[in-house]
N, C-alpha and C. Protein backbone atom coordinates (compact mmCIF):
# COMPACT_ATOMS: atom_id res chain seq x y z
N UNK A 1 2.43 0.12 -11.87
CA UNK A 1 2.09 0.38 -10.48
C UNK A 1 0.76 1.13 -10.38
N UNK A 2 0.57 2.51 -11.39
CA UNK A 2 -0.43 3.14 -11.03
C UNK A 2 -1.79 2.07 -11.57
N UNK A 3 -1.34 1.02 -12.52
CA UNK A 3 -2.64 0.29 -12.71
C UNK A 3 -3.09 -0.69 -11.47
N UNK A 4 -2.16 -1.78 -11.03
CA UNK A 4 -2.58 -1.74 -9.45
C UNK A 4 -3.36 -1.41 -8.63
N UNK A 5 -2.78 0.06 -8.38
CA UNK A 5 -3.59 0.96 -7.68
C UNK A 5 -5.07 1.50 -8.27
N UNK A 6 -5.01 1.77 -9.29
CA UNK A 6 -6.69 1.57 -10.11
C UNK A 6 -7.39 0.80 -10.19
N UNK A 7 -7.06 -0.63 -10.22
CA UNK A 7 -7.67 -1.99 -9.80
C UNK A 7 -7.95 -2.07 -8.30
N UNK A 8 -7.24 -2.23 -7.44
CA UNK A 8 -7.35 -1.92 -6.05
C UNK A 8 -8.43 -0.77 -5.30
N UNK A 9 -8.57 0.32 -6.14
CA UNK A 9 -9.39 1.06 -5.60
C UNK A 9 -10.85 0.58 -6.52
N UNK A 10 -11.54 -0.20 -7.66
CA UNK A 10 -11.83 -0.41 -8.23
C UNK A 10 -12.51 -1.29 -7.56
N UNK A 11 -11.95 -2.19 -6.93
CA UNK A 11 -12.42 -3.68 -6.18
C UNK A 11 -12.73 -3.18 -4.95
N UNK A 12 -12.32 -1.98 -4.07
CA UNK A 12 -12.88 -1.43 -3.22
C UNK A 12 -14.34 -1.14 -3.38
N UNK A 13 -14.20 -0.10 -4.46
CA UNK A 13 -15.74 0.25 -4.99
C UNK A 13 -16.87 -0.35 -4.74
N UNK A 14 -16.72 -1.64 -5.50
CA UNK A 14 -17.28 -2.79 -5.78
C UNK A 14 -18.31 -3.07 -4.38
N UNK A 15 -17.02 -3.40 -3.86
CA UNK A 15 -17.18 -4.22 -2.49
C UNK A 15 -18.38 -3.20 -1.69
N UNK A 16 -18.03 -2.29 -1.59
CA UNK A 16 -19.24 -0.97 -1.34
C UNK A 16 -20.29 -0.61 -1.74
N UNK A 17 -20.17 -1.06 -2.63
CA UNK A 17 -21.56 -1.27 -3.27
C UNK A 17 -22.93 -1.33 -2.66
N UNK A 18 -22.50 -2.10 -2.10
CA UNK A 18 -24.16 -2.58 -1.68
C UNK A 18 -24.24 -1.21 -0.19
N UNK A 19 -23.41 -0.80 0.05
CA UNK A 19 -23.84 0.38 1.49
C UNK A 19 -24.28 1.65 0.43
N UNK A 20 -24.11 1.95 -0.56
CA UNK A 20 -24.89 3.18 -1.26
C UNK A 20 -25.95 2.71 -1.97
N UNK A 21 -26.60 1.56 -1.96
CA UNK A 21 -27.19 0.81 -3.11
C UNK A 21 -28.51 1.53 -2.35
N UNK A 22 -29.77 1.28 -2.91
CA UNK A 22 -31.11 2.24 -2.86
C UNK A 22 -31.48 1.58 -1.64
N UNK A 23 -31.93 2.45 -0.81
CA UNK A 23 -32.93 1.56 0.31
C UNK A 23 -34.19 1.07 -0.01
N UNK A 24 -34.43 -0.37 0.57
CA UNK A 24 -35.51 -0.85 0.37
C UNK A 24 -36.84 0.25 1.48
N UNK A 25 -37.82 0.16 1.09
CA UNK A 25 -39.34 0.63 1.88
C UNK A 25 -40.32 -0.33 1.28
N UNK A 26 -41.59 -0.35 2.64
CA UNK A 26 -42.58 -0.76 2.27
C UNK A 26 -43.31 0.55 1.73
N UNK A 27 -44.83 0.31 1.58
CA UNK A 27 -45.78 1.81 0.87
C UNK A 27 -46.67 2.20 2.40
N UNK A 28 -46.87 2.98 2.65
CA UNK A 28 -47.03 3.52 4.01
C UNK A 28 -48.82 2.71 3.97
N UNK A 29 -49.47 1.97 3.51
CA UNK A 29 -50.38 1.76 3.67
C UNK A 29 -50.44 -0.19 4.11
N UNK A 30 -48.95 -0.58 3.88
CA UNK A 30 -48.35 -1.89 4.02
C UNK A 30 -48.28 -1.95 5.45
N UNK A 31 -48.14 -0.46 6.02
CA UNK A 31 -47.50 -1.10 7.57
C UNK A 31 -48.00 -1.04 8.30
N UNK A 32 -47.65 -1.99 9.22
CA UNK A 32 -48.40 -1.92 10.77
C UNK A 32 -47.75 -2.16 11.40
N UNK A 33 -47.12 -1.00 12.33
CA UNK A 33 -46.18 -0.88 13.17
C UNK A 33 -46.20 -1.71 14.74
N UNK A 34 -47.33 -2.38 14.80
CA UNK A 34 -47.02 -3.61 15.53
C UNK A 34 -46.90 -4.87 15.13
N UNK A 35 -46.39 -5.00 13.68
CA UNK A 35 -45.52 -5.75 13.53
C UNK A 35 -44.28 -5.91 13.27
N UNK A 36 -43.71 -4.58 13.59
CA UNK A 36 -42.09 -4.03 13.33
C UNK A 36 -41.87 -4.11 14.78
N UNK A 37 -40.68 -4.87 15.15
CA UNK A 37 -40.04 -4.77 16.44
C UNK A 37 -38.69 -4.07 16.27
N UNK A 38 -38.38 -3.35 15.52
CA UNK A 38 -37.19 -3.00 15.29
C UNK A 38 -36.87 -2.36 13.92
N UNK A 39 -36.66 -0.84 14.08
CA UNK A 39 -36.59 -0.38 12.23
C UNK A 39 -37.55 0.83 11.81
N UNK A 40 -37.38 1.29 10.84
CA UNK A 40 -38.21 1.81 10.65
C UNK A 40 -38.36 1.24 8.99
N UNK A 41 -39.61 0.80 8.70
CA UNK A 41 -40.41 -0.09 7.46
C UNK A 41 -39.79 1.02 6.23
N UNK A 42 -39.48 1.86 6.33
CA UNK A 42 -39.78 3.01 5.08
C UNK A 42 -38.30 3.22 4.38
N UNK A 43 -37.19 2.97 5.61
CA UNK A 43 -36.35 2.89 4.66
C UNK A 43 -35.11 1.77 5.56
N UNK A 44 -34.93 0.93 4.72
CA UNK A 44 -33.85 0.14 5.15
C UNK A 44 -33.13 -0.99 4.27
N UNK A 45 -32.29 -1.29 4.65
CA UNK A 45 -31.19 -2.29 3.69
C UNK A 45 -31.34 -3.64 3.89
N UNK A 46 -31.05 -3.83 5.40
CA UNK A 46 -30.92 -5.41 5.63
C UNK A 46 -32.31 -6.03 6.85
N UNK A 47 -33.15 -6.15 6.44
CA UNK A 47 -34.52 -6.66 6.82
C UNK A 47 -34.21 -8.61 7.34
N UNK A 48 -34.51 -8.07 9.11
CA UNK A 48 -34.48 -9.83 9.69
C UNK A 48 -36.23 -9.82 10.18
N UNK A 49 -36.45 -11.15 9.96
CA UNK A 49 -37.69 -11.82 10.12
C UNK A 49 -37.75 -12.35 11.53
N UNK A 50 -38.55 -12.10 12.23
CA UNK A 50 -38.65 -13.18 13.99
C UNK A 50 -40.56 -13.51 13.75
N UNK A 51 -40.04 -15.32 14.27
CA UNK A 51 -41.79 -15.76 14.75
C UNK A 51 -41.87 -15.46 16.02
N UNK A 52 -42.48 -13.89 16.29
CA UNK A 52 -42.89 -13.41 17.46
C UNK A 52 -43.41 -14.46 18.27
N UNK A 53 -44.22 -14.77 18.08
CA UNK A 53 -45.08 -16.04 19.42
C UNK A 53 -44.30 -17.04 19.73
N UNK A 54 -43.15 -17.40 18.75
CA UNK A 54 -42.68 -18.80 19.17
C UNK A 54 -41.22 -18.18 20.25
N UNK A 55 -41.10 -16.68 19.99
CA UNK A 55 -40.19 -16.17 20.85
C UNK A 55 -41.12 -15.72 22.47
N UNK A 56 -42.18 -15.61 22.37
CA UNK A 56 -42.61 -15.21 23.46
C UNK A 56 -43.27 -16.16 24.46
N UNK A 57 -43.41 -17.48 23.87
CA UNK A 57 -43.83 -18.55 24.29
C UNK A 57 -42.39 -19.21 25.07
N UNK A 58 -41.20 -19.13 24.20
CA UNK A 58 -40.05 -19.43 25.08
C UNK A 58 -39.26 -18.21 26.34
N UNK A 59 -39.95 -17.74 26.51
CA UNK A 59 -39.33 -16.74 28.20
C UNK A 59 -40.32 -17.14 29.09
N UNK A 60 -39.37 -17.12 29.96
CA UNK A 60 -39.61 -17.52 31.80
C UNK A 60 -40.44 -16.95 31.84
N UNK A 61 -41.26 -15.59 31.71
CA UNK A 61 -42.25 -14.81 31.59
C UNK A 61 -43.19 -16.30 31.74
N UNK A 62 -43.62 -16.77 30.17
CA UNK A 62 -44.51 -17.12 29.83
C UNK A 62 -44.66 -18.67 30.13
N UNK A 63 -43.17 -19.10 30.87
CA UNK A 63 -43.18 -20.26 31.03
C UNK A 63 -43.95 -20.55 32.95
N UNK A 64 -43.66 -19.23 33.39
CA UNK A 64 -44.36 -18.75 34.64
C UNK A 64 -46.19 -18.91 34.77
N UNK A 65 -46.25 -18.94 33.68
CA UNK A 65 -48.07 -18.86 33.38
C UNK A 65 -48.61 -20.34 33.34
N UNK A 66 -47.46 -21.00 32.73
CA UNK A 66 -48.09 -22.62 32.77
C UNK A 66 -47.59 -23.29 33.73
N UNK A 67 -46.51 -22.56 34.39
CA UNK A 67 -46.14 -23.50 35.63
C UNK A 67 -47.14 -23.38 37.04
N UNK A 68 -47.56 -22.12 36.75
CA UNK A 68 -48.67 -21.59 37.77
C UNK A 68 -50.17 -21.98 37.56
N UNK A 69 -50.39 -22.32 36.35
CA UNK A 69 -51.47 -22.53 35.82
C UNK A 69 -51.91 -21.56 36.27
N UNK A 70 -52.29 -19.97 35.68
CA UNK A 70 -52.50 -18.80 35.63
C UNK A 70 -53.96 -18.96 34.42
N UNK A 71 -54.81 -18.79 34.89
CA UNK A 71 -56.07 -18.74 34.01
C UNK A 71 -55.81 -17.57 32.93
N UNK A 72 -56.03 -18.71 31.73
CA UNK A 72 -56.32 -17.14 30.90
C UNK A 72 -57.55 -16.18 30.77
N UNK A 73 -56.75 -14.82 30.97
CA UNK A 73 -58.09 -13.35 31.02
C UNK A 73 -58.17 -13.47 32.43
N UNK A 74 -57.35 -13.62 33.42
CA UNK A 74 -57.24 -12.91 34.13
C UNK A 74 -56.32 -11.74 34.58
N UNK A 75 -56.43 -10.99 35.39
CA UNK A 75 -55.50 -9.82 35.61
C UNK A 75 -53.90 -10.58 35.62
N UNK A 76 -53.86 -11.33 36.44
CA UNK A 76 -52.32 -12.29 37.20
C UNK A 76 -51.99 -12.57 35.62
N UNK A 77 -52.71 -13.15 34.63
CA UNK A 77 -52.42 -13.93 33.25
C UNK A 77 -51.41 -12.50 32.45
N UNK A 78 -52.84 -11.47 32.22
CA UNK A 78 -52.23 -10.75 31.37
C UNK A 78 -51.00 -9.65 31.76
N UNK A 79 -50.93 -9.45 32.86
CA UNK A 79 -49.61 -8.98 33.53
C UNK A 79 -48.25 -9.66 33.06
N UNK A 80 -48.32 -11.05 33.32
CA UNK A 80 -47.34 -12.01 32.87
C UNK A 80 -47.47 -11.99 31.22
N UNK A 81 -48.03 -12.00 30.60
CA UNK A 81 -47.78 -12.22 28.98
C UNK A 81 -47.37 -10.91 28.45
N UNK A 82 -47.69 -9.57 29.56
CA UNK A 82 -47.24 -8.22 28.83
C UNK A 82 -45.93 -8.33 29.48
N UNK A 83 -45.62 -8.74 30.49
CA UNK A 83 -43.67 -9.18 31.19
C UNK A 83 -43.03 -9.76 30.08
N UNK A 84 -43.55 -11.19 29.30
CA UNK A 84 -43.21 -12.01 28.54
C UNK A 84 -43.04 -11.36 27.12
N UNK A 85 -44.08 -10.34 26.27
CA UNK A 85 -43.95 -9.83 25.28
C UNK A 85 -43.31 -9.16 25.13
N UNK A 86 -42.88 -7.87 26.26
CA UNK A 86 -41.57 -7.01 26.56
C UNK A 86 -40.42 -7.63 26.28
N UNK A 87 -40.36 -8.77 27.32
CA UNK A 87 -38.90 -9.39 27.27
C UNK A 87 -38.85 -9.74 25.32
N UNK A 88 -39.78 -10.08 25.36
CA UNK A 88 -39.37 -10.76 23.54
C UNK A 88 -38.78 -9.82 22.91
N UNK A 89 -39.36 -8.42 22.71
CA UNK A 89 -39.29 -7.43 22.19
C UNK A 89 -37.61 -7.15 22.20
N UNK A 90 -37.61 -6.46 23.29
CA UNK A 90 -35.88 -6.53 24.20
C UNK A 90 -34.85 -7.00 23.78
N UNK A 91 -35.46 -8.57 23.62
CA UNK A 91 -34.24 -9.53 22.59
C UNK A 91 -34.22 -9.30 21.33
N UNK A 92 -35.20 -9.13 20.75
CA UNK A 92 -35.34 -9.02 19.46
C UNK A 92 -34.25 -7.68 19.42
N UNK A 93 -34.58 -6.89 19.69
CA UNK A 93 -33.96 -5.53 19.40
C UNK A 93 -32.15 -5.78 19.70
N UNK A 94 -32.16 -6.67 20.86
CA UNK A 94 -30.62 -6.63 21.27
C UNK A 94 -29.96 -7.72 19.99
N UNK A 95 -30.92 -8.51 19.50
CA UNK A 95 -30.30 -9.25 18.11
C UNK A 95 -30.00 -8.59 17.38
N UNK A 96 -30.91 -7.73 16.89
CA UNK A 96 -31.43 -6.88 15.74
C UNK A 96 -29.76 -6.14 15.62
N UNK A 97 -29.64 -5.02 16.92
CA UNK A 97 -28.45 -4.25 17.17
C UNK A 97 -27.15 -5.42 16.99
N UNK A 98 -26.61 -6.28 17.71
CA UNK A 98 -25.55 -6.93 17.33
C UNK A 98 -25.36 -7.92 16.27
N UNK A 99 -26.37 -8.02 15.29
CA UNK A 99 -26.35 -8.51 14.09
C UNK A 99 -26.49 -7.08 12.74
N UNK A 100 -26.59 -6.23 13.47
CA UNK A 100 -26.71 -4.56 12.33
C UNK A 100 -27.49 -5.11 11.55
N UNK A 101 -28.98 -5.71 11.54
CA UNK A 101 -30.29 -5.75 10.89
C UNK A 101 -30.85 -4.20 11.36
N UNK A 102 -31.40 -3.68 10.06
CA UNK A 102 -31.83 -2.02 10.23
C UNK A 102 -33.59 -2.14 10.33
N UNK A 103 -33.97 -3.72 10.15
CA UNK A 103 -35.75 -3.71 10.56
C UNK A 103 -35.44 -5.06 10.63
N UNK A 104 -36.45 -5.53 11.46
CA UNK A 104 -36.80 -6.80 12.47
C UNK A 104 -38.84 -6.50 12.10
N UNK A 105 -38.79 -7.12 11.46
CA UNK A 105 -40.55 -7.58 11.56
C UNK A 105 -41.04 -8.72 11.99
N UNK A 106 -42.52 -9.08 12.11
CA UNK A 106 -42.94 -10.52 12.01
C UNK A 106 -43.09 -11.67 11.42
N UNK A 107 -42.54 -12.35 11.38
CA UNK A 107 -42.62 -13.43 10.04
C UNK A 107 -44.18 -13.55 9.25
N UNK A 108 -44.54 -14.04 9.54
CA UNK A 108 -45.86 -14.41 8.83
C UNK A 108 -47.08 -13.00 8.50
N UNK A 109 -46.29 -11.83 8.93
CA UNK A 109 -46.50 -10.27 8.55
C UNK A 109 -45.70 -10.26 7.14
N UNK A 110 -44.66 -10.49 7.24
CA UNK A 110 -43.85 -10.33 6.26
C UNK A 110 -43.99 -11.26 5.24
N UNK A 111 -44.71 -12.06 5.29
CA UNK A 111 -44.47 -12.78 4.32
C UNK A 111 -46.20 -12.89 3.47
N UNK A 112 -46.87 -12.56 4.18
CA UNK A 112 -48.20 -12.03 3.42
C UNK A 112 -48.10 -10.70 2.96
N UNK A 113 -47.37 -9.79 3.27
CA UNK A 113 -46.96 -8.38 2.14
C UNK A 113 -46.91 -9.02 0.64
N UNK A 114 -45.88 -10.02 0.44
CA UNK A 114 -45.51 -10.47 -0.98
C UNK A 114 -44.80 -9.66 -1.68
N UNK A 115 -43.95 -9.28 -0.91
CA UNK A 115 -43.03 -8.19 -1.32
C UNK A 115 -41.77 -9.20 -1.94
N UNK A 116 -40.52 -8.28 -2.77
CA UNK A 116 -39.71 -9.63 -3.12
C UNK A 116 -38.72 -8.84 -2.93
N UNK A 117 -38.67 -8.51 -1.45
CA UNK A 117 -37.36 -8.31 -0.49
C UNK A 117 -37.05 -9.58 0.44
N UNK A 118 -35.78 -10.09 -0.07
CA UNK A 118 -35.26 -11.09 1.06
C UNK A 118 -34.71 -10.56 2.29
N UNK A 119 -35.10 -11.42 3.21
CA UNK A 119 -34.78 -11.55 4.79
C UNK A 119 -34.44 -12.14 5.35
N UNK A 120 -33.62 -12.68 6.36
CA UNK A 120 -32.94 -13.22 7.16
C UNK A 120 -34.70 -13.65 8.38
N UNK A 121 -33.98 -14.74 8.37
CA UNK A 121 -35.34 -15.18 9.75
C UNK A 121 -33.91 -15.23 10.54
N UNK A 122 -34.12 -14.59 11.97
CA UNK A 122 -33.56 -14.79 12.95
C UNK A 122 -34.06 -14.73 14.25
N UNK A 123 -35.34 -15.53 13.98
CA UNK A 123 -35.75 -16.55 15.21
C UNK A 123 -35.04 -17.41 16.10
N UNK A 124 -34.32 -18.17 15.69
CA UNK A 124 -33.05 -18.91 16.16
C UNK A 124 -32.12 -18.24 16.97
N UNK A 125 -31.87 -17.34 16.48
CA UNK A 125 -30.45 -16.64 17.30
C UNK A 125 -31.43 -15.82 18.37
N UNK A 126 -32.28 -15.00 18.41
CA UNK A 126 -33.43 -14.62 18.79
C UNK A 126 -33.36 -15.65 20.63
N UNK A 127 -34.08 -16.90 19.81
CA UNK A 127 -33.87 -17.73 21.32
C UNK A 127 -33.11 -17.96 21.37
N UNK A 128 -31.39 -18.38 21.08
CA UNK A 128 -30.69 -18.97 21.53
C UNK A 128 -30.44 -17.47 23.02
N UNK A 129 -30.43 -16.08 22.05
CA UNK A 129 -29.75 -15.40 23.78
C UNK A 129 -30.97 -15.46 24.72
N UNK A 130 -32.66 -15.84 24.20
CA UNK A 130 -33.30 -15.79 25.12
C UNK A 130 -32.87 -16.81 26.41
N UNK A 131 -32.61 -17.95 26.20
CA UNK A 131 -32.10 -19.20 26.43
C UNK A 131 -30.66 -18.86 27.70
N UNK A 132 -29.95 -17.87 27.28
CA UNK A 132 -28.74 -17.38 27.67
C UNK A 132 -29.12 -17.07 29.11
């Protein structure tokens, strides 16, 4: 019986593992905190990837600019793309939180670091609640 129970707490362990395991960081000269939508770069576990533009190109925000044909560089333009970049942001973060990703960066940020931390792209889920 008591071996059981030593195995059992054993395979617990295990399983835990990875929540005490070392946090990943970038080197403070890697970051640029406008490309972190979520996190802080220096210390974290589970790192998701978003293609910012292809999320900010899909909100009503930005879909408002071509339906209006809103010149770009004007005042009316950039009002609407800072509405549109917010909203991206917003989602990102509300993914970020109900998926417990502890940093959300930019894809194509992240992937010129050349770092050999894997990430989750969650662009997809990203728009699907934009979409919602």
């Amino acid at each position: 019986m008591k071996k059981y129970i030593l195995y059992a707490i054993l395979t617990l362990l295990c399983g835990l593992s990875w929540a005490i395991a070392e946090p990943f960081s970038l080197s403070p000269e890697k970051i640029d905190e406008q490309k972190i939508y979520w996190g802080s770069a220096t210390k974290f576990n589970k790192p998701g990837l978003v293609k910012f533009e292809e999320v900010v190109q899909s909100t009503p925000e930005f879909s408002g600019i071509k339906a209006r044909k809103i010149e770009p560089g004007t005042a009316k333009y950039w009002i609407m793309l800072s509405k549109a970049s917010e909203k991206a942001v917003r989602t990102i973060q509300e993914v970020a939180q109900e998926s417990r990703f502890d940093l959300i960066a930019e894809f194509n940020y992240w992937q010129s670091l050349n770092e050999q931390i894997p990430a989750e792209d969650i662009t997809q889920k990203v728009l699907e609640k934009l979409s919602r």
